[in-house]
N, C-alpha and C. Protein backbone atom coordinates (compact mmCIF):
# COMPACT_ATOMS: atom_id res chain seq x y z
N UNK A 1 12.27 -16.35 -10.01
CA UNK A 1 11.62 -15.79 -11.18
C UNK A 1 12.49 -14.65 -11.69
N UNK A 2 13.05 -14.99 -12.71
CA UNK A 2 13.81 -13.52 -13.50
C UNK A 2 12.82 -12.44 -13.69
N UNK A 3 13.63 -11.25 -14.37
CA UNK A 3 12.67 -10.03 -14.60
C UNK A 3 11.67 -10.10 -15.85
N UNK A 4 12.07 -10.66 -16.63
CA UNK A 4 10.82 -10.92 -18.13
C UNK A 4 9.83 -12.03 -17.43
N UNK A 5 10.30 -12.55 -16.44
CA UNK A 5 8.78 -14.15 -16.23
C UNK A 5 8.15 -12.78 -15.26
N UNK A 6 8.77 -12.24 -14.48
CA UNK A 6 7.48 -10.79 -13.37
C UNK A 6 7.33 -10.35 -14.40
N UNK A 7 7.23 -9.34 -15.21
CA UNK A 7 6.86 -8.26 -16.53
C UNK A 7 5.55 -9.14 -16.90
N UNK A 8 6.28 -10.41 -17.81
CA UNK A 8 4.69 -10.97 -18.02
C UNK A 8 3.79 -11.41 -17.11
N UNK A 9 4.39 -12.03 -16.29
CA UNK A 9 3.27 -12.58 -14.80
C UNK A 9 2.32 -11.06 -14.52
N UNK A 10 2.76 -10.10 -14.70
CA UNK A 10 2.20 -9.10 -14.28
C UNK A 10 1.29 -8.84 -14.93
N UNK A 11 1.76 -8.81 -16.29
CA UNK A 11 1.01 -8.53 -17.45
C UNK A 11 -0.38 -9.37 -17.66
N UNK A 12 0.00 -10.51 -17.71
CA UNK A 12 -1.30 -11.55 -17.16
C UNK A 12 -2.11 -11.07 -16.27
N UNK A 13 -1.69 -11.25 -15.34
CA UNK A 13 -2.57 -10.91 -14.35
C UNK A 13 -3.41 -9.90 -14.53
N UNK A 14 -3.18 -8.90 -15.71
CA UNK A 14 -4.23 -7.54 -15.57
C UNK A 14 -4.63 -8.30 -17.17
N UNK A 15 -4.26 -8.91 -17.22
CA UNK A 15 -4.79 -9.39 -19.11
C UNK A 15 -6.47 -9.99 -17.99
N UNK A 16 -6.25 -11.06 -17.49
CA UNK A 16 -7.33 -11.65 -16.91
C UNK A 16 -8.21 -11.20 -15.89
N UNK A 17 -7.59 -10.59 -14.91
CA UNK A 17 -8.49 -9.97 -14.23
C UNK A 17 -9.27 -9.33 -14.43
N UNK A 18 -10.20 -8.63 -13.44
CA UNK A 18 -11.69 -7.70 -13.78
C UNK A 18 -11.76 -6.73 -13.91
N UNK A 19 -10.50 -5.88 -14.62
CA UNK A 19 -9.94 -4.40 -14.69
C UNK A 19 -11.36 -3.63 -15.56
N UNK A 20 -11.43 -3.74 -16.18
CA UNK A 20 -12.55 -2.99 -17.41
C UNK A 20 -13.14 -1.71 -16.30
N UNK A 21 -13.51 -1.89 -15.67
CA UNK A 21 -13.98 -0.99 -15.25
C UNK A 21 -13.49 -0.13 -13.64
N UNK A 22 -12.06 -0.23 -14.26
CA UNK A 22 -11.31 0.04 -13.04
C UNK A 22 -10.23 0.96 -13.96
N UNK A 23 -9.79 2.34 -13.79
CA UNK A 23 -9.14 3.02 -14.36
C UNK A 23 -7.37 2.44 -13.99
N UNK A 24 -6.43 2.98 -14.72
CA UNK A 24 -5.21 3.18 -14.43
C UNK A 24 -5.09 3.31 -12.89
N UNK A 25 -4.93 4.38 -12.71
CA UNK A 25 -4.86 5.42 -11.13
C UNK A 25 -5.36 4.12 -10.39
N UNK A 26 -6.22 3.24 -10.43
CA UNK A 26 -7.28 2.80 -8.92
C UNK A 26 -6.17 0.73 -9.04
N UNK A 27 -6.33 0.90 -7.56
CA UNK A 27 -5.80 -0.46 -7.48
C UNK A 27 -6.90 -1.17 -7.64
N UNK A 28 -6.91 -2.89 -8.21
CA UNK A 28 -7.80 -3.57 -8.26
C UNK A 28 -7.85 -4.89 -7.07
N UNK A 29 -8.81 -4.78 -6.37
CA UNK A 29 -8.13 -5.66 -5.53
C UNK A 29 -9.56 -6.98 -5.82
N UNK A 30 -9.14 -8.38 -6.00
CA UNK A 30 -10.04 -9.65 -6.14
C UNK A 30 -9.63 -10.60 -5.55
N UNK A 31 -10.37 -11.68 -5.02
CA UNK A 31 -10.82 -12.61 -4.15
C UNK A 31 -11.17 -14.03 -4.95
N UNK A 32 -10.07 -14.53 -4.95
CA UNK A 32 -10.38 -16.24 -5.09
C UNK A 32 -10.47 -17.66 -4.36
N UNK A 33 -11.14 -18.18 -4.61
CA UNK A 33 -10.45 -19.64 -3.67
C UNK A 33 -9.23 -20.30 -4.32
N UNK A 34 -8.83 -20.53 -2.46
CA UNK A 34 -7.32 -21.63 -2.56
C UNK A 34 -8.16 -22.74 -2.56
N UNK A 35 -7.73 -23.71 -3.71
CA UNK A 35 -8.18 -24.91 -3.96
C UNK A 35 -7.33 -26.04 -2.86
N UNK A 36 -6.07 -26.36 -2.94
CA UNK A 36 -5.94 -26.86 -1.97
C UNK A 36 -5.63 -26.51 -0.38
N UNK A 37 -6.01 -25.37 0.16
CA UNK A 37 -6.43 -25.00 1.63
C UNK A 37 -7.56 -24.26 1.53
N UNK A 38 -7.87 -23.85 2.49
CA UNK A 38 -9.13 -24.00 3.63
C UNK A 38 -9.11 -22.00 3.64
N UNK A 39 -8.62 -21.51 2.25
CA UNK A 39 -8.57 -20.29 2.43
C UNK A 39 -8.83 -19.79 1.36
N UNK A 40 -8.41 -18.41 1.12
CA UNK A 40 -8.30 -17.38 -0.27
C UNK A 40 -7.45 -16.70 -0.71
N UNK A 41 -7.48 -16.67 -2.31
CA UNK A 41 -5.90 -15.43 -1.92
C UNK A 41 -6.60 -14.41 -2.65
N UNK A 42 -5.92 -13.32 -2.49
CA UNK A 42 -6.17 -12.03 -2.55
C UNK A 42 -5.02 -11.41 -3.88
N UNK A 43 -5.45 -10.74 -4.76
CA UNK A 43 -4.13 -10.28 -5.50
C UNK A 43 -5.13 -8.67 -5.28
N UNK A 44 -4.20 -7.65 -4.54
CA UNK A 44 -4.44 -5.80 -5.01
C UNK A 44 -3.18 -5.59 -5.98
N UNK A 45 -3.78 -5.17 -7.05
CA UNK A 45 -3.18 -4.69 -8.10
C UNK A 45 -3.07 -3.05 -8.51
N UNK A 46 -1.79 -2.76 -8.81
CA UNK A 46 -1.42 -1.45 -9.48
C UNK A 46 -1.26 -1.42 -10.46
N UNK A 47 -1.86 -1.05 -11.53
CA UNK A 47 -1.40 -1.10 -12.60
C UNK A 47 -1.06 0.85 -13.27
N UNK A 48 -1.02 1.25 -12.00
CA UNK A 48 -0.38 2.65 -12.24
C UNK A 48 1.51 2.56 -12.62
N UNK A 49 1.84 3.18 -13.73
CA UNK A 49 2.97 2.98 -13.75
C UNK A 49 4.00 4.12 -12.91
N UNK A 50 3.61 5.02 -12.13
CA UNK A 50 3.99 6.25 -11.61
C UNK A 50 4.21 6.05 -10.07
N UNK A 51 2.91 5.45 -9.64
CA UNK A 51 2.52 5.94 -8.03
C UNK A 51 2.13 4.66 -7.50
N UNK A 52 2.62 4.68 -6.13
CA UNK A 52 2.03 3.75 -5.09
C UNK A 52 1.21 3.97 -4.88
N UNK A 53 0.26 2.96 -4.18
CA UNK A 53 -1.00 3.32 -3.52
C UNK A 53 -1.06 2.80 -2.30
N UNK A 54 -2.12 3.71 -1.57
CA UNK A 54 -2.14 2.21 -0.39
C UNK A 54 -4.13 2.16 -0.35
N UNK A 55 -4.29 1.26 -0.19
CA UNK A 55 -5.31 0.45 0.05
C UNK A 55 -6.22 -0.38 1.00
N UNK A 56 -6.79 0.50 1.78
CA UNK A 56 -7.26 0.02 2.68
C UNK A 56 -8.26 -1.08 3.12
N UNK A 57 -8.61 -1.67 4.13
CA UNK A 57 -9.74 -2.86 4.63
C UNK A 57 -9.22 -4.13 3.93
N UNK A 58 -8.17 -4.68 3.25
CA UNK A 58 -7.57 -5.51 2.16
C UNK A 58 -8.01 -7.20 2.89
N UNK A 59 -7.00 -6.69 3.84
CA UNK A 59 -7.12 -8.27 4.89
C UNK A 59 -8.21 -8.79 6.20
N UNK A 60 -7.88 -7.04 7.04
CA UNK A 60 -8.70 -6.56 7.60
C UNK A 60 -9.10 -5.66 7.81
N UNK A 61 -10.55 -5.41 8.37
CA UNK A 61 -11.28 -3.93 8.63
C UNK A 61 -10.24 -2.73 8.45
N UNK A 62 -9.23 -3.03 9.37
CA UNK A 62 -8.63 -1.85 10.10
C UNK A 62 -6.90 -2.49 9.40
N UNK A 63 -6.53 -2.51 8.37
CA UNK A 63 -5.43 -2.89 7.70
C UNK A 63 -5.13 -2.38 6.17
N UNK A 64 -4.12 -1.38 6.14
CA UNK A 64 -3.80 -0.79 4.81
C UNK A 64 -2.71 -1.73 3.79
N UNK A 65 -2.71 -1.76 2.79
CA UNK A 65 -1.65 -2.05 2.26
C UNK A 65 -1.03 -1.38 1.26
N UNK A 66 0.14 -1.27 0.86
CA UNK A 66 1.41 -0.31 -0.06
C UNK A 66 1.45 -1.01 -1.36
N UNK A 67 0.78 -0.71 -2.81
CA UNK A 67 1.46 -1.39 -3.57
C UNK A 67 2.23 -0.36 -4.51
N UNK A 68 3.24 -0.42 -5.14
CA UNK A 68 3.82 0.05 -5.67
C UNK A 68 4.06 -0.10 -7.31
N UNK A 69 4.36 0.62 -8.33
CA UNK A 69 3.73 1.12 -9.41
C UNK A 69 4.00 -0.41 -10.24
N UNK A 70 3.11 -1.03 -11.09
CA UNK A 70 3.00 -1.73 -12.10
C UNK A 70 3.52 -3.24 -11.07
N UNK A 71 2.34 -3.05 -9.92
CA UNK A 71 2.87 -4.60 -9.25
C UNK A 71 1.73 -5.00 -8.47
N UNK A 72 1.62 -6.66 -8.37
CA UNK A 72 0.54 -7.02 -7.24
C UNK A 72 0.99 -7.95 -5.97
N UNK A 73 0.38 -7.39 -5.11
CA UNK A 73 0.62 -8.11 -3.78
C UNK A 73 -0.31 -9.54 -3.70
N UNK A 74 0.45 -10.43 -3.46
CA UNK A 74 -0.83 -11.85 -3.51
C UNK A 74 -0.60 -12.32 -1.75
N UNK A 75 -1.56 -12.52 -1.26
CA UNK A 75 -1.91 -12.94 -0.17
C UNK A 75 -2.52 -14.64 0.01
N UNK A 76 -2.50 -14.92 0.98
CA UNK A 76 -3.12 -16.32 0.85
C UNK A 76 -3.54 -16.17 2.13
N UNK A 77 -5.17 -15.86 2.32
CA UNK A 77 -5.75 -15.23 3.37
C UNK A 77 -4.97 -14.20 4.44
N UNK A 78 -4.52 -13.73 5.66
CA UNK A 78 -3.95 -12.98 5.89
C UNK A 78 -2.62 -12.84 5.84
N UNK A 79 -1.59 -14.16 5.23
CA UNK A 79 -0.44 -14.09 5.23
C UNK A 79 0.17 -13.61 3.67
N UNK A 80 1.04 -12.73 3.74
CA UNK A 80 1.22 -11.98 2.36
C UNK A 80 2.25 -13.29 1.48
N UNK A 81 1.97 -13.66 0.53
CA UNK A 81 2.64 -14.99 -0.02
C UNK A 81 3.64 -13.98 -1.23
N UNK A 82 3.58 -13.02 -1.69
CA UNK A 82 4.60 -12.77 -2.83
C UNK A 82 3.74 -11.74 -3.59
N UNK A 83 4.77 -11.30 -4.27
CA UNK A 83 4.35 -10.16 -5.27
C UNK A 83 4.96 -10.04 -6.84
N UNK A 84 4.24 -9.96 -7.70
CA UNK A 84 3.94 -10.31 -9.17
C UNK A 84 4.24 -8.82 -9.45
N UNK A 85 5.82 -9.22 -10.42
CA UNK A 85 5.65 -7.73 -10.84
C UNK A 85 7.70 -7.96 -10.13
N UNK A 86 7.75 -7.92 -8.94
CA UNK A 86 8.90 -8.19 -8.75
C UNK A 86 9.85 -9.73 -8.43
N UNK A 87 8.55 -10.83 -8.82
CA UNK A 87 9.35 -11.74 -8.66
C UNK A 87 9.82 -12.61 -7.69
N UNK A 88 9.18 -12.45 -6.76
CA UNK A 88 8.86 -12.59 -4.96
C UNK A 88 7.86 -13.39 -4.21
N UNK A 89 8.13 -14.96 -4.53
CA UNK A 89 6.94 -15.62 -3.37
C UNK A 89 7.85 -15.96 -2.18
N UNK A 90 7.16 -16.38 -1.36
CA UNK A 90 7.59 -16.39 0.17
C UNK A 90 7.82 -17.78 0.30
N UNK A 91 8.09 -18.59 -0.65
CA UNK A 91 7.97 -19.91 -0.12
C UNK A 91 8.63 -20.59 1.06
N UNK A 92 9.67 -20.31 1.58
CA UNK A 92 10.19 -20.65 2.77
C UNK A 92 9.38 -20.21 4.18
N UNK A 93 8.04 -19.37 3.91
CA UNK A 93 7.47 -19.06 5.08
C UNK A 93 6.13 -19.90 5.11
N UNK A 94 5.35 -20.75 4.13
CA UNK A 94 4.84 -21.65 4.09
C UNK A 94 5.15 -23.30 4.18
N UNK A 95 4.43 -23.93 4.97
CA UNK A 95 4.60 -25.42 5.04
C UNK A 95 3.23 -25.90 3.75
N UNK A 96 3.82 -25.88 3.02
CA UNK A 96 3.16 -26.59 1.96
C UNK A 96 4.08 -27.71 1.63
N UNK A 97 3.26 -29.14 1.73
CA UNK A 97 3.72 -30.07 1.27
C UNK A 97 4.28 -30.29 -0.27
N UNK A 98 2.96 -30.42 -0.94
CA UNK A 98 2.88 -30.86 -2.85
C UNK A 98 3.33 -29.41 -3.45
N UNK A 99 3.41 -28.18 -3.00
CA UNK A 99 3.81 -27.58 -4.44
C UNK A 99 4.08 -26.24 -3.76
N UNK A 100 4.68 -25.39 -4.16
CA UNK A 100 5.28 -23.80 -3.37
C UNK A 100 4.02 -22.62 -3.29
N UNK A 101 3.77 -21.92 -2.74
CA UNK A 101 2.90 -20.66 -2.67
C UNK A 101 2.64 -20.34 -4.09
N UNK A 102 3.30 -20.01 -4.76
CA UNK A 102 4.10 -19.40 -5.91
C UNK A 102 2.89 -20.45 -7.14
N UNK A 103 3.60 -21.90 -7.01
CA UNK A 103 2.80 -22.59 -8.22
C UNK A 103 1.28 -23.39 -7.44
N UNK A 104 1.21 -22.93 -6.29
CA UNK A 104 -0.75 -23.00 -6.12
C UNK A 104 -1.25 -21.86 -6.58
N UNK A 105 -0.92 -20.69 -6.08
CA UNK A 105 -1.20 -19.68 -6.88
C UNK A 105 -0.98 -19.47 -8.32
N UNK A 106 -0.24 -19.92 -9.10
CA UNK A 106 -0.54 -19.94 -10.49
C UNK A 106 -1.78 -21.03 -11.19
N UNK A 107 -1.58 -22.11 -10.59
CA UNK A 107 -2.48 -23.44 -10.58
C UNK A 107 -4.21 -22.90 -10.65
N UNK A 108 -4.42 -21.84 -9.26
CA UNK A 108 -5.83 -21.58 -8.71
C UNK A 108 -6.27 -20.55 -9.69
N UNK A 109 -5.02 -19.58 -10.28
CA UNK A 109 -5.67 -18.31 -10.91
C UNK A 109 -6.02 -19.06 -12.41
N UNK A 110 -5.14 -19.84 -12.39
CA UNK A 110 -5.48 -20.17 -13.70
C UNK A 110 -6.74 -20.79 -14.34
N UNK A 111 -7.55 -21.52 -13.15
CA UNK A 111 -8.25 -22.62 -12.92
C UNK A 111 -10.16 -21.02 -12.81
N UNK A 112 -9.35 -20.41 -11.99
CA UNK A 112 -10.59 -19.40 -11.76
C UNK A 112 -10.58 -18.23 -12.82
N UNK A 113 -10.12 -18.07 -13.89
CA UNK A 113 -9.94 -17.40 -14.71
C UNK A 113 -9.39 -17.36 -16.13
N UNK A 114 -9.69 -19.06 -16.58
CA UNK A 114 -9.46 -19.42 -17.97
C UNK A 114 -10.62 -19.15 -18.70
């Protein structure tokens, strides 16, 4: 993913999501189903352009996470799959047959949030 497809991927992502009532400063963190596995992914979002945050209970109880300014971390239940904003899925750390981390996750958000 070049730097203009993260900028907008990013941009999306806060176009659609459930920001309204979530200031600048506060990460947004939401919960979807993975349509084809047996899980969820997670996007915590910054849409602070200044400051990291970290964010606690994300994955688990007792688990913080770092996001850093104008970016989201996407998870696919506890394994961190890539981050929107810099351009970064993990696909070589998933065995996905039909399609990469990267385009289920575009596939599912799109599907839960048209």
């Amino acid at each position: 993913m070049d730097v203009e497809t993260a900028a907008n991927s990013f941009i999306q992502l806060y176009e659609f999501l459930p920001t309204e009532d979530t200031s600048l400063d506060e990460p947004v963190v939401v919960t979807f189903p993975a349509t084809n596995h047996d899980a969820e992914w997670t996007i915590v979002l910054n849409g602070d352009p200044t400051q990291s945050h970290d964010v606690e209970g994300v994955l688990t109880s007792d688990s913080t996470v770092t996001v850093q300014p104008i970016h989201a971390l996407v998870f696919l239940d506890e394994r961190h799959a890539g981050i929107i904003g810099a351009g970064e899925f993990y696909d070589d750390q998933f065995d996905m047959a039909v399609e990469s981390p990267q385009e289920a996750f575009l596939t599912d958000f799109a599907t839960e949030f048209k």
